[in-house]
Structures are given as C-alpha cells and as structure tokens.
Protein backbone atom coordinates (compact mmCIF):
# COMPACT_ATOMS: atom_id res chain seq x y z
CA UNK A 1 -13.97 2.87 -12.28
CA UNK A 2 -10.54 4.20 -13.07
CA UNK A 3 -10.90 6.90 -9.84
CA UNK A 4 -12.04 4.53 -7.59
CA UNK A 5 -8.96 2.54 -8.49
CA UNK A 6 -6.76 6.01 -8.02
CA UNK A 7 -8.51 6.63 -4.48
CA UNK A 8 -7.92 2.83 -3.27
CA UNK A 9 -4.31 3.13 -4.60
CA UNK A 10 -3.66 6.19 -2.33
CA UNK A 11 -5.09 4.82 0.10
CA UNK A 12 -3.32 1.65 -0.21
CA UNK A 13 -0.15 3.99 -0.73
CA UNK A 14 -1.03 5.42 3.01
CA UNK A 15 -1.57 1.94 4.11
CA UNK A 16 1.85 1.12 3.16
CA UNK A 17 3.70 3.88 4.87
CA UNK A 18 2.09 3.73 8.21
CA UNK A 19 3.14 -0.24 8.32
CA UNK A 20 6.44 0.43 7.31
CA UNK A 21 6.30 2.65 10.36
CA UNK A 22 4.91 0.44 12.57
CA UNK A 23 7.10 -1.86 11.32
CA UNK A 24 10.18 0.60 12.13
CA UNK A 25 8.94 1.22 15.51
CA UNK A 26 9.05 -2.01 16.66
CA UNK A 27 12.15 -2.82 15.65
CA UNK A 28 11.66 -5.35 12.71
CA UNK A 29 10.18 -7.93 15.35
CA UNK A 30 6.63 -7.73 13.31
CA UNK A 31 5.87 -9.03 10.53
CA UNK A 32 6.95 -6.98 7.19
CA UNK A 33 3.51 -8.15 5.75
CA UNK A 34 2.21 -4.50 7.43
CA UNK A 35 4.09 -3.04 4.50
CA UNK A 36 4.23 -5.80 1.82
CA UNK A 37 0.77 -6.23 1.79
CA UNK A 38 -1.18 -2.85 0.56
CA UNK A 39 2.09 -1.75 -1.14
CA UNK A 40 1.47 -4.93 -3.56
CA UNK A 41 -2.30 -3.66 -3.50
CA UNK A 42 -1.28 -0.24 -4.15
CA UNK A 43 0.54 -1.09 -7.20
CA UNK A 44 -2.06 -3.20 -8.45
CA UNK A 45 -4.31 -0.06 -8.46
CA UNK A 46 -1.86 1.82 -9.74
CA UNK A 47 -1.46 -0.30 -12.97
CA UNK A 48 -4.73 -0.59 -13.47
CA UNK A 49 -4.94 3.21 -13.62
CA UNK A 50 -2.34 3.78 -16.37
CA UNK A 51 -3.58 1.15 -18.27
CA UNK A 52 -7.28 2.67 -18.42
C-alpha cells in the first residue's frame, strides 16, 4: 500500500506542475484549481507515505 501511495503522489506531483503550467499559459484567466487540486492530493499521498 505504501508504494502505491508513493506512485499516486508522483503522479499527483506531475499533475500539479503541468496545471500550474497551463495555468501560466493562459494567463491566470483559468481556474487555479488545475494546480490546487492534485497538489492537495499529492500531499495527502505524501503524508501518508512518511507516516507508514
């Protein structure tokens, strides 16, 4: 269980970047969820990680 949380948290991590991206490319005029959303996702696999 704990790497399946490590490879959904990277890929959450991934997630996060490329909306912050799309984000940037369209000049704020999208909604920051793109990049709120797996980034809070990301850390929640993350913690659950460490605390395995």
């Amino acid at each position: 269980m704990k790497k399946a949380a490590l490879i959904m948290g990277i890929i959450f991590l991934m997630l996060t970047f490329a909306g912050g991206g799309y984000v940037l490319i369209n000049h704020g005029e999208v909604n920051a969820g793109y990049a709120a959303v797996p980034s809070l996702l990301a850390l929640i696999c993350f913690g659950y990680c460490r605390k395995k």
